[in-house]
N, C-alpha and C. Protein backbone atom coordinates (compact mmCIF):
# COMPACT_ATOMS: atom_id res chain seq x y z
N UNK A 1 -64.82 47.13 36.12
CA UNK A 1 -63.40 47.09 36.44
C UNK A 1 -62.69 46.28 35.36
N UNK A 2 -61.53 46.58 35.43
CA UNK A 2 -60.76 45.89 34.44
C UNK A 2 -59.87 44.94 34.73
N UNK A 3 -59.26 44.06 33.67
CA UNK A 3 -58.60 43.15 34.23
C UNK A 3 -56.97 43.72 34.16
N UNK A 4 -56.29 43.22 34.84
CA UNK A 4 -54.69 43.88 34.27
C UNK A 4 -53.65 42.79 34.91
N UNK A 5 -52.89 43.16 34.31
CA UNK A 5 -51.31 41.89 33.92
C UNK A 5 -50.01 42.61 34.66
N UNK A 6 -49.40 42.24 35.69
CA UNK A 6 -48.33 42.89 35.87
C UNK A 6 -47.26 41.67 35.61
N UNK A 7 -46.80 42.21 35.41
CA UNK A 7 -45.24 41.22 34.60
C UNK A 7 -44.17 40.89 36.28
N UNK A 8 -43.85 39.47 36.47
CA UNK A 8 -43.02 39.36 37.36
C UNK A 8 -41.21 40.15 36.86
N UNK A 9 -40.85 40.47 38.21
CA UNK A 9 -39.70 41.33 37.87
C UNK A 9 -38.50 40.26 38.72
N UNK A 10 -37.54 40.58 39.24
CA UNK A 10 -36.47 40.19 39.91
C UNK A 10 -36.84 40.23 41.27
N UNK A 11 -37.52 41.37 41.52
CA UNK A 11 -38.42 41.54 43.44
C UNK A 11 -40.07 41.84 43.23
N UNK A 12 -40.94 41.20 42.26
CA UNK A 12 -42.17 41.24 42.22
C UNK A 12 -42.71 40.25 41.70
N UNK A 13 -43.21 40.12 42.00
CA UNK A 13 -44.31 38.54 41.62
C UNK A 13 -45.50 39.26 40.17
N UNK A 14 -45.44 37.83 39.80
CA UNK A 14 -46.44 37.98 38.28
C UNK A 14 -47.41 38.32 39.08
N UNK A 15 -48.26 39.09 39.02
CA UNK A 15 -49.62 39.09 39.25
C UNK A 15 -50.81 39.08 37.91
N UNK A 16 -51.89 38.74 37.94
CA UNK A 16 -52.74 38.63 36.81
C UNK A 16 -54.15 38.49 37.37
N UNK A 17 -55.54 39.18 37.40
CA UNK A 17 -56.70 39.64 37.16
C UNK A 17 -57.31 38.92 36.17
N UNK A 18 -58.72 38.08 36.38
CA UNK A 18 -59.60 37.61 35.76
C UNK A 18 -61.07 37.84 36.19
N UNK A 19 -61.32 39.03 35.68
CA UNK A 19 -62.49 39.65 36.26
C UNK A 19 -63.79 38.48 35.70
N UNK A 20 -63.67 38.05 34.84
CA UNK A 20 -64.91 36.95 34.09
C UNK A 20 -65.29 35.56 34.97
N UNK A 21 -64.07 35.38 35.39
CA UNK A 21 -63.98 34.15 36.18
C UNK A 21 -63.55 34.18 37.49
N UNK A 22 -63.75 35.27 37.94
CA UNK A 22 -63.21 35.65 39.47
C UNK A 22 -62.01 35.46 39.85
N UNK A 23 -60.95 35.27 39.13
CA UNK A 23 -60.16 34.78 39.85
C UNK A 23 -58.83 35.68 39.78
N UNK A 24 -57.60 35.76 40.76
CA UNK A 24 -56.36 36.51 40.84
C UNK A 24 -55.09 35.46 40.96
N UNK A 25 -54.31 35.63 40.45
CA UNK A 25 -53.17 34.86 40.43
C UNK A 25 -51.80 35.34 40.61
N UNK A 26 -50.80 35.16 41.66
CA UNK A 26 -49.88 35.52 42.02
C UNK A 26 -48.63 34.59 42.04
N UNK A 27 -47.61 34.81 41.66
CA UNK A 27 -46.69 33.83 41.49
C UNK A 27 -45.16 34.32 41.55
N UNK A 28 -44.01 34.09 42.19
CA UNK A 28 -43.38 34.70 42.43
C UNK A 28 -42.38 34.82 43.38
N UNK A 29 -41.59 35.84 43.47
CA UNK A 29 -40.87 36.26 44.67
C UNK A 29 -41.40 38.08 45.14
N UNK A 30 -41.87 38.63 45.97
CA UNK A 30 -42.15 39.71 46.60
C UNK A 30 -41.18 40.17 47.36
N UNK A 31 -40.31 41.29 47.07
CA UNK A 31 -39.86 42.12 48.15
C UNK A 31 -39.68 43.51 47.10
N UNK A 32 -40.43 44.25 46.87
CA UNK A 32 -40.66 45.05 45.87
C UNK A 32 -39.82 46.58 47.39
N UNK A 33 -39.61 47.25 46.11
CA UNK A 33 -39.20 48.53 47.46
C UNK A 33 -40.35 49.51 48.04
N UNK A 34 -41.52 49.41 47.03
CA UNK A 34 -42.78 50.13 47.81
C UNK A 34 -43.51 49.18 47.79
N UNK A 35 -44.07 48.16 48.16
CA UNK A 35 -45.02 47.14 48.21
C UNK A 35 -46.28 47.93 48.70
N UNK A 36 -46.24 49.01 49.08
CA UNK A 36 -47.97 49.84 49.14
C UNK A 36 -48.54 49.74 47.40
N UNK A 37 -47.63 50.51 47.21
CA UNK A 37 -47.44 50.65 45.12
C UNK A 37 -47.96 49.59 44.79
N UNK A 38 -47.44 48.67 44.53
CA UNK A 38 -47.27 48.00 43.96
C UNK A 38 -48.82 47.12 44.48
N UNK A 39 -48.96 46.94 45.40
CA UNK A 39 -50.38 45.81 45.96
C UNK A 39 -52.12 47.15 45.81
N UNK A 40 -51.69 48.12 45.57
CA UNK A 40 -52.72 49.18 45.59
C UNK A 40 -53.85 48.31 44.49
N UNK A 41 -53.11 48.60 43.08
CA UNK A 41 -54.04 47.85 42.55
C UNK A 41 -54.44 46.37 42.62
N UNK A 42 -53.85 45.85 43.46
CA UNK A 42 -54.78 44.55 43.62
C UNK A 42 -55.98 44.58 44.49
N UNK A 43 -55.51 45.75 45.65
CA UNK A 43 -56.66 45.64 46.77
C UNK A 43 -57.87 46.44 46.12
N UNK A 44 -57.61 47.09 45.44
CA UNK A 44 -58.72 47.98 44.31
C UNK A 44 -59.72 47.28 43.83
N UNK A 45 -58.80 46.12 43.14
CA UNK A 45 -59.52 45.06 42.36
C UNK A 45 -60.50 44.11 42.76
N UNK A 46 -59.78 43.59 44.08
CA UNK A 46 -60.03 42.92 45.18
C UNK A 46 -61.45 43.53 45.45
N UNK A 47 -61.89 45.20 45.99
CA UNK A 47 -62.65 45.35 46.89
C UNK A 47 -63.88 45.57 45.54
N UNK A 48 -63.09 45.96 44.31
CA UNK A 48 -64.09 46.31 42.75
C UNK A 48 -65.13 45.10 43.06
N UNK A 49 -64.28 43.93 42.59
CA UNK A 49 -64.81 42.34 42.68
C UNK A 49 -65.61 42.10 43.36
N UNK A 50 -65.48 42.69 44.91
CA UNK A 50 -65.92 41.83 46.01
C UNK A 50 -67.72 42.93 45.78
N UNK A 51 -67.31 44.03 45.65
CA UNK A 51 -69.00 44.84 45.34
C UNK A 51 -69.64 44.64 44.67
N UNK A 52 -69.48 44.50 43.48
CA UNK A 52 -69.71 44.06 42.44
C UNK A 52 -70.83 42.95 41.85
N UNK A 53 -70.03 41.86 42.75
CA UNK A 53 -70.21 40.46 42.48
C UNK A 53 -70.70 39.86 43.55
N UNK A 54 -71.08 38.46 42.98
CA UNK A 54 -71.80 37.81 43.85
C UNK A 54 -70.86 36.42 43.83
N UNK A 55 -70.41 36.35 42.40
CA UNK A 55 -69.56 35.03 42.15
C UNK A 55 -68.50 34.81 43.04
N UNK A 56 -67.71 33.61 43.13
CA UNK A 56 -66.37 33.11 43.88
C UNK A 56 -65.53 34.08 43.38
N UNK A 57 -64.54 34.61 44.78
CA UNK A 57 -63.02 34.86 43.97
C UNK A 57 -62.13 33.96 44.56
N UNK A 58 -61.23 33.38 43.76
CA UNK A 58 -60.39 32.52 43.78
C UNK A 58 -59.00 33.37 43.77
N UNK A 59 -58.34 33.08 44.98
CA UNK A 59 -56.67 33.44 44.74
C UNK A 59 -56.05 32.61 45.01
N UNK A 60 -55.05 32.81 43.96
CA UNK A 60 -54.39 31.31 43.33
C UNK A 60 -52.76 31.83 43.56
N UNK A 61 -52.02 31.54 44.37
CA UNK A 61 -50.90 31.55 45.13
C UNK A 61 -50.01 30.84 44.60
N UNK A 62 -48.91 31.29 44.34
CA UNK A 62 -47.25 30.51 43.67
C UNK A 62 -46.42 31.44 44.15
N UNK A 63 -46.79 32.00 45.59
CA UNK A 63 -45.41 33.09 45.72
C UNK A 63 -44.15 32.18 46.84
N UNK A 64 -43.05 32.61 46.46
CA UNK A 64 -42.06 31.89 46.84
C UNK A 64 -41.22 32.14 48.15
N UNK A 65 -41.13 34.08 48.05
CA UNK A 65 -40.64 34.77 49.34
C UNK A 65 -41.36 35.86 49.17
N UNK A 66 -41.43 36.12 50.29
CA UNK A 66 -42.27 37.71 50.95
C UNK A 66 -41.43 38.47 51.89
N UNK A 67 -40.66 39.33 51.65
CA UNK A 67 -40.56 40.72 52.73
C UNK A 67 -41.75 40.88 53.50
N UNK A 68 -41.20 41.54 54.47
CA UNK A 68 -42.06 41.88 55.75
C UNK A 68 -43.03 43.03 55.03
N UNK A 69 -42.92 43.78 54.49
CA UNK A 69 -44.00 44.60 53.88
C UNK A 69 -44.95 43.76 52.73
N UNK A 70 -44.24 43.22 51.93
CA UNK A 70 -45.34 41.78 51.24
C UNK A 70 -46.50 40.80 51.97
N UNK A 71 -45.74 40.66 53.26
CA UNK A 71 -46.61 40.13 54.30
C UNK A 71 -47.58 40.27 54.79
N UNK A 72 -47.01 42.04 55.14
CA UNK A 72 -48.35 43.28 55.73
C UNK A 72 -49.49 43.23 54.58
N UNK A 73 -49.36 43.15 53.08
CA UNK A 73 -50.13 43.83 52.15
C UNK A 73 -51.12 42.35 51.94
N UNK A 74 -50.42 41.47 52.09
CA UNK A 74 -50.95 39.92 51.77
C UNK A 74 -52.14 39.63 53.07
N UNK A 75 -51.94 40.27 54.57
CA UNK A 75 -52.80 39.89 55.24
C UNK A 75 -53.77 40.52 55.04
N UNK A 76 -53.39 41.93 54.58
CA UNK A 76 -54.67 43.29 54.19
C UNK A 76 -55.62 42.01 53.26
N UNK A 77 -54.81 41.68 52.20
CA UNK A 77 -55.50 41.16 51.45
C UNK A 77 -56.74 39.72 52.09
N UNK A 78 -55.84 38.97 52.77
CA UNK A 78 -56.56 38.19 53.68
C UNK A 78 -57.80 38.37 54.15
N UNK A 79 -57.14 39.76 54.97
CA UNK A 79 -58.73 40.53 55.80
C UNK A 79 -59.83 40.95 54.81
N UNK A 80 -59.04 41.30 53.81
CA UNK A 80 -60.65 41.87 53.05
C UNK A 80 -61.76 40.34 52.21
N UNK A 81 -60.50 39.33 52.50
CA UNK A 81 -61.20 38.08 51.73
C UNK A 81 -62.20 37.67 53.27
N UNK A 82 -61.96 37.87 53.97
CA UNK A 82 -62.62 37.34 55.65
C UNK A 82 -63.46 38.08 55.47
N UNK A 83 -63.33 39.42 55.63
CA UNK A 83 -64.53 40.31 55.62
C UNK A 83 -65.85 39.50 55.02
N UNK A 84 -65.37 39.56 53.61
CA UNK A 84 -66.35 39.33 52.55
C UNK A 84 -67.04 37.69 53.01
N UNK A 85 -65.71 37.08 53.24
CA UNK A 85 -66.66 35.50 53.96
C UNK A 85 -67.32 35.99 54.68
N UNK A 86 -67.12 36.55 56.00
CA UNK A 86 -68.36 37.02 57.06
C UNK A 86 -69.29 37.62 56.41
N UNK A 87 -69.23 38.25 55.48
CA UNK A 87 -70.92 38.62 54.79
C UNK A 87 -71.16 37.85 53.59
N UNK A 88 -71.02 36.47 53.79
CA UNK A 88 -71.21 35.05 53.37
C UNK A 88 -71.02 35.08 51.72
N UNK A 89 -70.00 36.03 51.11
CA UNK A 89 -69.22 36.15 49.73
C UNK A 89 -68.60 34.80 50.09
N UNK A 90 -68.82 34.44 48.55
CA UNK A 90 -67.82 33.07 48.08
C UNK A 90 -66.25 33.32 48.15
N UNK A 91 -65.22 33.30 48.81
CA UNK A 91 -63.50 33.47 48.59
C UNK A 91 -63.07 32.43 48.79
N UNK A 92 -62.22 32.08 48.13
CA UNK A 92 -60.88 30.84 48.49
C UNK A 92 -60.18 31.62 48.02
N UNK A 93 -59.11 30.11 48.61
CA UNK A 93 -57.23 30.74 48.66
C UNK A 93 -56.86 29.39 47.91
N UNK A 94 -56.10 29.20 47.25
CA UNK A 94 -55.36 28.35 46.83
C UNK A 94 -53.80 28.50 46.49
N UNK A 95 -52.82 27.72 47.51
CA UNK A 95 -51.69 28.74 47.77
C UNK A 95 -50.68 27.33 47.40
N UNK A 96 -50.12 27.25 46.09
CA UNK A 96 -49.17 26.33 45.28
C UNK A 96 -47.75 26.30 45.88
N UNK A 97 -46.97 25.43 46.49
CA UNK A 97 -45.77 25.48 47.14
C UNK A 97 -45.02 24.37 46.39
N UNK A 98 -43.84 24.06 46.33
CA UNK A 98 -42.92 23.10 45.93
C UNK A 98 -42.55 22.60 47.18
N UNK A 99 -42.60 21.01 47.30
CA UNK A 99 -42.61 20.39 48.54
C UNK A 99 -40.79 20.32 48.89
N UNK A 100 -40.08 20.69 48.51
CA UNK A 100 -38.77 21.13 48.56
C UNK A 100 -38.45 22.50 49.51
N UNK A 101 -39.76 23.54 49.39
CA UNK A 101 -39.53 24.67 49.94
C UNK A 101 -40.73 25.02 51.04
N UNK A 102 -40.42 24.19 52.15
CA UNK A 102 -40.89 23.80 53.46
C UNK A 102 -41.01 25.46 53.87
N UNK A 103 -40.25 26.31 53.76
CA UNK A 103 -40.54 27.44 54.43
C UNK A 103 -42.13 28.36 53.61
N UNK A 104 -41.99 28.44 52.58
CA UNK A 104 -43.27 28.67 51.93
C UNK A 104 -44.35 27.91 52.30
N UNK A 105 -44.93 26.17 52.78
CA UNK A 105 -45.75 25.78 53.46
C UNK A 105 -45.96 26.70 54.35
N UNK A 106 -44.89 26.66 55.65
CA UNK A 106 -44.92 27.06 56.92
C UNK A 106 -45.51 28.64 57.15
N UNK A 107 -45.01 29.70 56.03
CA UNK A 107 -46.26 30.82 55.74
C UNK A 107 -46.97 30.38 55.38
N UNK A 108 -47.80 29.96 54.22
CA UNK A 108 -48.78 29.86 54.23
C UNK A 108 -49.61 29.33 55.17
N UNK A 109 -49.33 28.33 56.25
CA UNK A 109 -50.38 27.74 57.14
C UNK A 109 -50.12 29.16 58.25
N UNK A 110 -49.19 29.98 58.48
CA UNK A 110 -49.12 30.55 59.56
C UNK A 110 -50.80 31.67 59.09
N UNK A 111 -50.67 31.98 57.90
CA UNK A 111 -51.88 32.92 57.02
C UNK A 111 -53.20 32.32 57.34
N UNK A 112 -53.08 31.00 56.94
CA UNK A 112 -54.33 30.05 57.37
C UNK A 112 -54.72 29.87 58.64
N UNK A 113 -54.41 30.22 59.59
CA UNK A 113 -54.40 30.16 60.96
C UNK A 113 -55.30 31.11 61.33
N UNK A 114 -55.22 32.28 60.50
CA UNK A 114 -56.49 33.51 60.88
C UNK A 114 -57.67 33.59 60.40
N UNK A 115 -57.68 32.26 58.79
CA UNK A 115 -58.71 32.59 58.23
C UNK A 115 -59.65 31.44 58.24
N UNK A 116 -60.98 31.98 58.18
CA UNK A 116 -62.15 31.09 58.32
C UNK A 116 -62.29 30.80 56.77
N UNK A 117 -62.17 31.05 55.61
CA UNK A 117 -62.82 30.94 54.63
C UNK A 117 -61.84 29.80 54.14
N UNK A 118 -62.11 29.27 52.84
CA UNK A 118 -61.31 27.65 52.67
C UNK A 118 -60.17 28.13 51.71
N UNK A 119 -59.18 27.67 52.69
CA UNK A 119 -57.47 28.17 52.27
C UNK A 119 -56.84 27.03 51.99
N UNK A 120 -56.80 26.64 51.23
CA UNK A 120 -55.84 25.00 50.53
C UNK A 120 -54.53 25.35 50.27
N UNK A 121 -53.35 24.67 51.25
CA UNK A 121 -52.22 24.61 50.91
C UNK A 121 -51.63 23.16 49.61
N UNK A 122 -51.08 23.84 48.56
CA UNK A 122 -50.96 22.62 47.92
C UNK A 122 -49.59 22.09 47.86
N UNK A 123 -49.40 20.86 47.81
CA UNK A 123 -48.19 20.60 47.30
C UNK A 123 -47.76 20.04 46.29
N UNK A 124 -46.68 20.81 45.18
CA UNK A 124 -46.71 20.72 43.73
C UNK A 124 -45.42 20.09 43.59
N UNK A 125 -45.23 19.35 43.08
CA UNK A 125 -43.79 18.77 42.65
C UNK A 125 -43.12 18.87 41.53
């Protein structure tokens, strides 16, 4: 699988792929008008990775707002990181917030609430 770069837009978040080092990085604002589109290739990547490999994947979180369809695609994403914990795959979450923007905490712990695998909310100043 390959790695790939999507460029943040005005309603999409940077996204970026590190197939060598396991890791995915998202940063941003999300309310894209097809958010199926647009998250396809991550969950691709996501499930490439997760067969694949044996190593950690690390997702590394800087998103700022999510539409209700960003939400839907983000828990997909969730579930397939749970999955993979339940068949004892290495996943974390690491989800970067500005302690100014209390509502971005408050998703992220609502996300953390479903998941067993180790989800670190951070706070960045």
């Amino acid at each position: 699988m390959t790695d790939f770069s999507i460029p943040s837009s005005q309603s999409t978040p940077e996204i970026r792929s590190d197939w060598a080092n396991g890791k995915l990085y998202m940063a941003g604002d999300s309310y894209p008008e097809n958010s199926f589109d647009m998250f396809q290739q991550v969950f691709n990547w996501i499930e490439s990775y997760l067969e694949q490999n044996q190593s950690e994947l690390t997702l590394e979180l800087r998103l700022l707002y999510l539409n209700t369809s960003s939400v839907k695609a983000m828990m997909d994403i969730f579930d397939l990181l749970e999955a993979a914990h339940q068949d004892a795959k290495p996943v974390q979450v690491s989800w970067y917030y500005d302690p100014q923007n209390e509502r971005v905490a408050e998703l992220a712990e609502e996300f953390k609430e479903d998941c067993t695998f180790p989800f670190d909310i951070v706070s960045q100043a």
